[in-house]
C-alpha atoms as a PDB file:
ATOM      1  CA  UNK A   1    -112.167 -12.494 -37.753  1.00  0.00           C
ATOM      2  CA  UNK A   2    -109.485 -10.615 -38.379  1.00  0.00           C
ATOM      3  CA  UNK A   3    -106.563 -13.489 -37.399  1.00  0.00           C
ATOM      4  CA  UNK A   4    -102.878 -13.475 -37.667  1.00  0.00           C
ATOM      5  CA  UNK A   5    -101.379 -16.477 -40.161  1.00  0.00           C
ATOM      6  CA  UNK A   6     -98.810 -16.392 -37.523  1.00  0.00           C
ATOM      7  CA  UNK A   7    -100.892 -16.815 -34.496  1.00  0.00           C
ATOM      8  CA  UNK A   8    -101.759 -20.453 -35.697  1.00  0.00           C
ATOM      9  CA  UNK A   9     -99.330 -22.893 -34.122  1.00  0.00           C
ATOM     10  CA  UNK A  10     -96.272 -22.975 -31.513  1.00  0.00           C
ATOM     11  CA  UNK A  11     -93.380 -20.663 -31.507  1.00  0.00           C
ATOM     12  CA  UNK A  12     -90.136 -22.763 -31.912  1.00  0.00           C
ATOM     13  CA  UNK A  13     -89.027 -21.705 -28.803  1.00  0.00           C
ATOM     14  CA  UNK A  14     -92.013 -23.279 -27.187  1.00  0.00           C
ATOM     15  CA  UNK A  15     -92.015 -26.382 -29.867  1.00  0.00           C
ATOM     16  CA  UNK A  16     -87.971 -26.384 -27.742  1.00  0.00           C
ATOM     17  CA  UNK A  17     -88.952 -26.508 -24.341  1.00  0.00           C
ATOM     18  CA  UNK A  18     -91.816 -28.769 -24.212  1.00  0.00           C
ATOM     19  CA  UNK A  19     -89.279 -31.090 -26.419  1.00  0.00           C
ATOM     20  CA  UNK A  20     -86.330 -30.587 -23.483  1.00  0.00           C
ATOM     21  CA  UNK A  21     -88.633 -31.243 -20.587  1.00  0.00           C
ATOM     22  CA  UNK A  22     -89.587 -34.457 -22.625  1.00  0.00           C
ATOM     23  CA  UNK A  23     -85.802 -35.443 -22.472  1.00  0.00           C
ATOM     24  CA  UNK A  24     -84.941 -34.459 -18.861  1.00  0.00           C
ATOM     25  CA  UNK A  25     -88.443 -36.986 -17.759  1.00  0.00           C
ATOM     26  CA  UNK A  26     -87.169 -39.774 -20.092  1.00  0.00           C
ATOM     27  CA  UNK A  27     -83.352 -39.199 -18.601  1.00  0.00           C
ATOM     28  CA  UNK A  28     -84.714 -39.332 -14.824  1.00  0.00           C
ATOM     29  CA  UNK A  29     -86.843 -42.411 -15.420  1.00  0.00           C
ATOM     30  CA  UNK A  30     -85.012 -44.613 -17.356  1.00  0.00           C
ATOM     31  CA  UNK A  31     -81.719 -45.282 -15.272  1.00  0.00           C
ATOM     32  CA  UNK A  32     -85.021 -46.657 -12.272  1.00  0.00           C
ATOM     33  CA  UNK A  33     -86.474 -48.744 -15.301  1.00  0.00           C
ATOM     34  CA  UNK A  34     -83.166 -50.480 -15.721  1.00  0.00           C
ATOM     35  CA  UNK A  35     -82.641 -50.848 -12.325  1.00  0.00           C
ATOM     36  CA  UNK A  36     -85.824 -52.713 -11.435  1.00  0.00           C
ATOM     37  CA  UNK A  37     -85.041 -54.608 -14.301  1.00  0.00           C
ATOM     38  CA  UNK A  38     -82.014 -55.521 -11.839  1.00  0.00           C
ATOM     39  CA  UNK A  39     -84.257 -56.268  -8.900  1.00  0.00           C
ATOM     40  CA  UNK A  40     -86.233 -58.741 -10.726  1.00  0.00           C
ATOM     41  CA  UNK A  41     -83.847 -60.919 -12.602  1.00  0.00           C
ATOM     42  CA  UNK A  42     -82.313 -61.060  -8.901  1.00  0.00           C
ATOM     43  CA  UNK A  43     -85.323 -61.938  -7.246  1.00  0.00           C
ATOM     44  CA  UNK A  44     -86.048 -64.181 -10.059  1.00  0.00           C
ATOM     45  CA  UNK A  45     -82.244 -65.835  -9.142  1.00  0.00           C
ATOM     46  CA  UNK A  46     -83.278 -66.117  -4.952  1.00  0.00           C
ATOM     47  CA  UNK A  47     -86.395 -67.963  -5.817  1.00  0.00           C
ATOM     48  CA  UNK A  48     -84.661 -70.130  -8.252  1.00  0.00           C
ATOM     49  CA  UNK A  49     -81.568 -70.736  -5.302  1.00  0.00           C
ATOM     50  CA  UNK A  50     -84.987 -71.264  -2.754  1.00  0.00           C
ATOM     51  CA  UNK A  51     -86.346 -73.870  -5.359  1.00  0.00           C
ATOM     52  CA  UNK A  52     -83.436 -75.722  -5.645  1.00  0.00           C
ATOM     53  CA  UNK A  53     -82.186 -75.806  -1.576  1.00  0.00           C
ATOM     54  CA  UNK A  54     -86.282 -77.303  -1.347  1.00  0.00           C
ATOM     55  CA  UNK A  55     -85.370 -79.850  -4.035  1.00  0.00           C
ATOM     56  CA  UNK A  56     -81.950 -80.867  -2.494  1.00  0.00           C
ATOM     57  CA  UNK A  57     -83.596 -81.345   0.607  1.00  0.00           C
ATOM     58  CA  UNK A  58     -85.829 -83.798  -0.626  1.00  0.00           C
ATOM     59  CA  UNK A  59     -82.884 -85.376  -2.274  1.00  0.00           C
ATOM     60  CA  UNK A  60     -80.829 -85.640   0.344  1.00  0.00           C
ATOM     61  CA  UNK A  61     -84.344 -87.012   2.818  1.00  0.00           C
ATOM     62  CA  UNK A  62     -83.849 -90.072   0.246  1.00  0.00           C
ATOM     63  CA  UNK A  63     -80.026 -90.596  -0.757  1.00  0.00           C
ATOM     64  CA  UNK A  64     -78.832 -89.192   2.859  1.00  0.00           C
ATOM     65  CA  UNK A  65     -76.091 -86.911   0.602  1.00  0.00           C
ATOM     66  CA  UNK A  66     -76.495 -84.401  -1.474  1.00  0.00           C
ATOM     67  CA  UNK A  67     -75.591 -84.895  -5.773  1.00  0.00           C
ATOM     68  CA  UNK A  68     -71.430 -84.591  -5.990  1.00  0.00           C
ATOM     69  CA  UNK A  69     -70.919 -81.199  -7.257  1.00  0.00           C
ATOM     70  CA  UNK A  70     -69.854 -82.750 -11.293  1.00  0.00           C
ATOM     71  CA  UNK A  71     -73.385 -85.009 -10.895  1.00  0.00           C
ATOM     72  CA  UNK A  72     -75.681 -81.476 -10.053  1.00  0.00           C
ATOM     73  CA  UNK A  73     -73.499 -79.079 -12.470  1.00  0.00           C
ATOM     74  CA  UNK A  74     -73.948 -81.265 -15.455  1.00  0.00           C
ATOM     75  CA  UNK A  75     -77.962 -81.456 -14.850  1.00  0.00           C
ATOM     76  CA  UNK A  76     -78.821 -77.640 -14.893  1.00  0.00           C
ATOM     77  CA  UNK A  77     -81.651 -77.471 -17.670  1.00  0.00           C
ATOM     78  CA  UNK A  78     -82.721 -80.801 -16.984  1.00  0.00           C
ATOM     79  CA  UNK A  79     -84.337 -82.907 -14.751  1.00  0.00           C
ATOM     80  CA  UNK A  80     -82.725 -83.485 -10.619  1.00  0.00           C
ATOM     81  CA  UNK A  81     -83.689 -87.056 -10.525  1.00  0.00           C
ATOM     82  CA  UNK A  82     -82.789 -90.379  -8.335  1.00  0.00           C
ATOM     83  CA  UNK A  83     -84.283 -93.766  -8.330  1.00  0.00           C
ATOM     84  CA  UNK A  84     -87.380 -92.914 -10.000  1.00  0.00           C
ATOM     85  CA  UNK A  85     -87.884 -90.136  -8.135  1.00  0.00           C
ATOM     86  CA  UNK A  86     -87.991 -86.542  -9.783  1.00  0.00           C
ATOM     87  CA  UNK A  87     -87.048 -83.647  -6.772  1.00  0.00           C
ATOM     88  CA  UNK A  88     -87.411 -81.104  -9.581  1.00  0.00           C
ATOM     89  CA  UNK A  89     -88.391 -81.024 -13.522  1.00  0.00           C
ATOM     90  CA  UNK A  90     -86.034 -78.694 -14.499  1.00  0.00           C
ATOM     91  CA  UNK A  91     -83.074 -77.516 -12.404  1.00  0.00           C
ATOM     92  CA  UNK A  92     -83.400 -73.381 -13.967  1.00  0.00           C
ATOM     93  CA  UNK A  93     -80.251 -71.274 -15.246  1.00  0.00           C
ATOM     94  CA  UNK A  94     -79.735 -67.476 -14.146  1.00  0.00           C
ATOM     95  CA  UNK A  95     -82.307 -65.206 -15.928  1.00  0.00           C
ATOM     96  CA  UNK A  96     -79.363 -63.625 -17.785  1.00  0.00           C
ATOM     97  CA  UNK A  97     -79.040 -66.597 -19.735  1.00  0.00           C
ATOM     98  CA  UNK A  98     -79.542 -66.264 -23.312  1.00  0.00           C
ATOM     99  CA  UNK A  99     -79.607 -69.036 -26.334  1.00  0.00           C
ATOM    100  CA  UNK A 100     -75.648 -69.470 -26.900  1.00  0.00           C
ATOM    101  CA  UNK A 101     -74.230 -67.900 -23.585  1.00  0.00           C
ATOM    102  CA  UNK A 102     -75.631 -70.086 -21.186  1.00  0.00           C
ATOM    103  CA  UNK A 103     -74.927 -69.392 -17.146  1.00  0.00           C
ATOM    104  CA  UNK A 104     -75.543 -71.862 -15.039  1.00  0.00           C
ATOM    105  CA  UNK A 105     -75.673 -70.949 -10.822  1.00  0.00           C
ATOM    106  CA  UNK A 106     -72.378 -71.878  -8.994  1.00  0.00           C
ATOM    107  CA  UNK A 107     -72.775 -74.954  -7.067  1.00  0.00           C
ATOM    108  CA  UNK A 108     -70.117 -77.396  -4.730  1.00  0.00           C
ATOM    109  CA  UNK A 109     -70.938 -80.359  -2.496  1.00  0.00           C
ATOM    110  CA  UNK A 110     -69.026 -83.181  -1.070  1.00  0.00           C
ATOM    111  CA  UNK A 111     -72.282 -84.904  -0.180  1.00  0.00           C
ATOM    112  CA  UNK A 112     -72.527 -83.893   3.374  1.00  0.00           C
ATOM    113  CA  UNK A 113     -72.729 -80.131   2.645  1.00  0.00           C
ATOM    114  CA  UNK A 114     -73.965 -78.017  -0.485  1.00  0.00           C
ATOM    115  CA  UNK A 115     -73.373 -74.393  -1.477  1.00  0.00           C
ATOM    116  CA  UNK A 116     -75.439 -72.687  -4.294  1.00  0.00           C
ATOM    117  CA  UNK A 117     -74.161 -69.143  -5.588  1.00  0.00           C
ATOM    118  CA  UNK A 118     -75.704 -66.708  -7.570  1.00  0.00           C
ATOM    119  CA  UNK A 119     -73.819 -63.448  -8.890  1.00  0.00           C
ATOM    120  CA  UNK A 120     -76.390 -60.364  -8.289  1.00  0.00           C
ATOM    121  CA  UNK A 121     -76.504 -57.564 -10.173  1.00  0.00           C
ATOM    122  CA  UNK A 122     -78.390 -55.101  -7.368  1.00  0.00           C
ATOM    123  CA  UNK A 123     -74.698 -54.895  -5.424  1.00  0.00           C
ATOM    124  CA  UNK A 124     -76.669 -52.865  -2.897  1.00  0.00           C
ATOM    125  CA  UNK A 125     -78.914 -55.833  -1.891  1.00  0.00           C
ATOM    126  CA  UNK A 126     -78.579 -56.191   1.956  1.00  0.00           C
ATOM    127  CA  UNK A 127     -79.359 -59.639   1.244  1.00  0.00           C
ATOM    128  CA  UNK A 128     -75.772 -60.726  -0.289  1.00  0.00           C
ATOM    129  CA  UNK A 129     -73.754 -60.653   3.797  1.00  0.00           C
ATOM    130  CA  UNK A 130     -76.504 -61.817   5.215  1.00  0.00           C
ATOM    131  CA  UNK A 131     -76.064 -64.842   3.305  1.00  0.00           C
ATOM    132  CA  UNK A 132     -72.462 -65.201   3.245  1.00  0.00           C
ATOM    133  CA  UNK A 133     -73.069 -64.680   7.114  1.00  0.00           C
ATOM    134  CA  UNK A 134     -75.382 -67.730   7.013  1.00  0.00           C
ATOM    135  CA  UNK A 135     -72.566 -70.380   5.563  1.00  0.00           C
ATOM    136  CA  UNK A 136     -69.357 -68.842   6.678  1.00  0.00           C
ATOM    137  CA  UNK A 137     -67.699 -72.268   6.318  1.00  0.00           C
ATOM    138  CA  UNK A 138     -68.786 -73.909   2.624  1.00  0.00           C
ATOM    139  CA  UNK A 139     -68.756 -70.055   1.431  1.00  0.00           C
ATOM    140  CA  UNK A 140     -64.805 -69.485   2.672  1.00  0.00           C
ATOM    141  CA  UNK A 141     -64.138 -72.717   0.741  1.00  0.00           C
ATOM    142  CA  UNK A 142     -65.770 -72.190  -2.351  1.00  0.00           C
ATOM    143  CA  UNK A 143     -63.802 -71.580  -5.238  1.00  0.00           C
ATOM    144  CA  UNK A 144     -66.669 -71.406  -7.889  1.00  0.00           C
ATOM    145  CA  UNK A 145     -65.678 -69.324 -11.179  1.00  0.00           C
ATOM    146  CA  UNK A 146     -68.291 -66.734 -10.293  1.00  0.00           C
ATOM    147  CA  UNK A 147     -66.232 -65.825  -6.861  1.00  0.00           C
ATOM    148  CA  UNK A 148     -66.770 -62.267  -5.977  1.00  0.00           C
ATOM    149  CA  UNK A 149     -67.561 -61.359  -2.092  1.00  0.00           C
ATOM    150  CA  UNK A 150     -69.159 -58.243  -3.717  1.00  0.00           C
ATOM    151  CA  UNK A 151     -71.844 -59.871  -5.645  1.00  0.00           C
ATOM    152  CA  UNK A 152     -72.140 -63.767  -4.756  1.00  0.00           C
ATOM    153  CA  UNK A 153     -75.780 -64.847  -3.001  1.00  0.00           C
ATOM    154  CA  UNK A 154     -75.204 -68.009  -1.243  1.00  0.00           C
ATOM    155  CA  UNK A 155     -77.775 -70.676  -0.194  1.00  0.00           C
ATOM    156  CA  UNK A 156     -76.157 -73.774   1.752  1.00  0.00           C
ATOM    157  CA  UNK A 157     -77.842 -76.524   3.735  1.00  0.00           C
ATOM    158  CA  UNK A 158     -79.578 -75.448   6.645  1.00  0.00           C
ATOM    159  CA  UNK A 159     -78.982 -78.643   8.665  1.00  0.00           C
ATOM    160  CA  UNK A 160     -78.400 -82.654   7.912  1.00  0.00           C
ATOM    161  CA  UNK A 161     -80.065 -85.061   9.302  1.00  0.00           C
ATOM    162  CA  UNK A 162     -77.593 -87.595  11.188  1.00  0.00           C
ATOM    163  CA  UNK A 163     -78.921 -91.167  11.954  1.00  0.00           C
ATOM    164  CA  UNK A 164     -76.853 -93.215  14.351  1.00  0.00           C
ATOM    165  CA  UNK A 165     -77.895 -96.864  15.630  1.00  0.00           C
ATOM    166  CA  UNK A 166     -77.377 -97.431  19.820  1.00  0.00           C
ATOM    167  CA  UNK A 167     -79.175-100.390  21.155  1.00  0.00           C
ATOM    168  CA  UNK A 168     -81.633-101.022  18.707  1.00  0.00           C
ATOM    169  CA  UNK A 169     -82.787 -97.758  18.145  1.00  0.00           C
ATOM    170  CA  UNK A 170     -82.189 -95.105  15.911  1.00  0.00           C
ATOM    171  CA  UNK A 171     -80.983 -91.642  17.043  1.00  0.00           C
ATOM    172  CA  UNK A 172     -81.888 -88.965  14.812  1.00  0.00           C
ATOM    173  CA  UNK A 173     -79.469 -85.401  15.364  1.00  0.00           C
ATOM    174  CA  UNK A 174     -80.466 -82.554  13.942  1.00  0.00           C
ATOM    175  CA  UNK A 175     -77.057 -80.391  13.540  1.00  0.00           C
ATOM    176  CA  UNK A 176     -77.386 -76.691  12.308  1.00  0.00           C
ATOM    177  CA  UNK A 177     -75.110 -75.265  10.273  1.00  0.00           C
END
């Protein structure tokens, strides 16, 4: 046993490469970690625009109009309630928010229609057209602070309910918007 004191451990040069391969792994997978961070917190904002459209719906099946846009802004983190009825326990802020920069999502109504907008990060998503597509009208009129044709998700009312009275009988019109 006739064994070399240097023969004991890694060269330098090796100790060197196995510590740059390290670094070129860590610089490939981190930019994906951030960006399904992305995906998530905007996922986590459609769900949260989904929740709410369900929620005005019911609201507006009871009041026949949706909350004035200064009524529904002033209620995010709270309660969406009317006449004893509770459409949803607690109307959610963007996942971004943090304790002392609160962001609330961008909503306008004049009772008859409703737009909700969200800002996404993910400006790739295929989804953001799609849904300005969806409410061309109450998006071209929306002058929310977080305005940006780039970004904005947009969730408007699907369709109202009209009643009208002829004879006796209610008529019930379904218009799509």
């Amino acid at each position: 046993n006739l064994r070399s004191p240097f023969k004991l451990g890694f060269t330098l040069i090796e100790l060197l490469i196995v510590i740059a391969i390290m670094g070129i792994l860590v610089a490939l997978l981190l930019p994906n970690l951030a960006s399904a961070r992305e995906r998530a917190r905007d996922s986590r904002r459609k769900t949260d625009l989904s929740s709410i459209q369900t929620a005005l719906r019911l609201y507006y099946s009871d009041n026949q109009s949706f909350p004035d846009t200064a009524t529904l802004t002033a209620l995010w983190g709270s309660a969406l309630s009317s006449n004893n009825n509770t459409y949803m326990a607690v109307l959610p802020r963007d996942p971004s928010s943090a304790p002392g920069a609160i962001i609330s999502y961008g909503y306008n109504s004049n009772g008859n229609t409703y737009i909700l907008v969200s800002t996404l990060e993910n400006l790739s998503d295929a989804e953001i057209a799609a849904s300005q597509l969806r409410c061309p009208s109450t998006y071209s009129g929306y002058q929310g602070t977080n305005n940006d044709a780039n970004s904005n998700y947009v969730v408007c009312e699907e369709s109202v309910m009209t009643h009208q009275t002829k004879g006796g009988f209610t008529l019930i019109a379904l218009l799509l918007v």
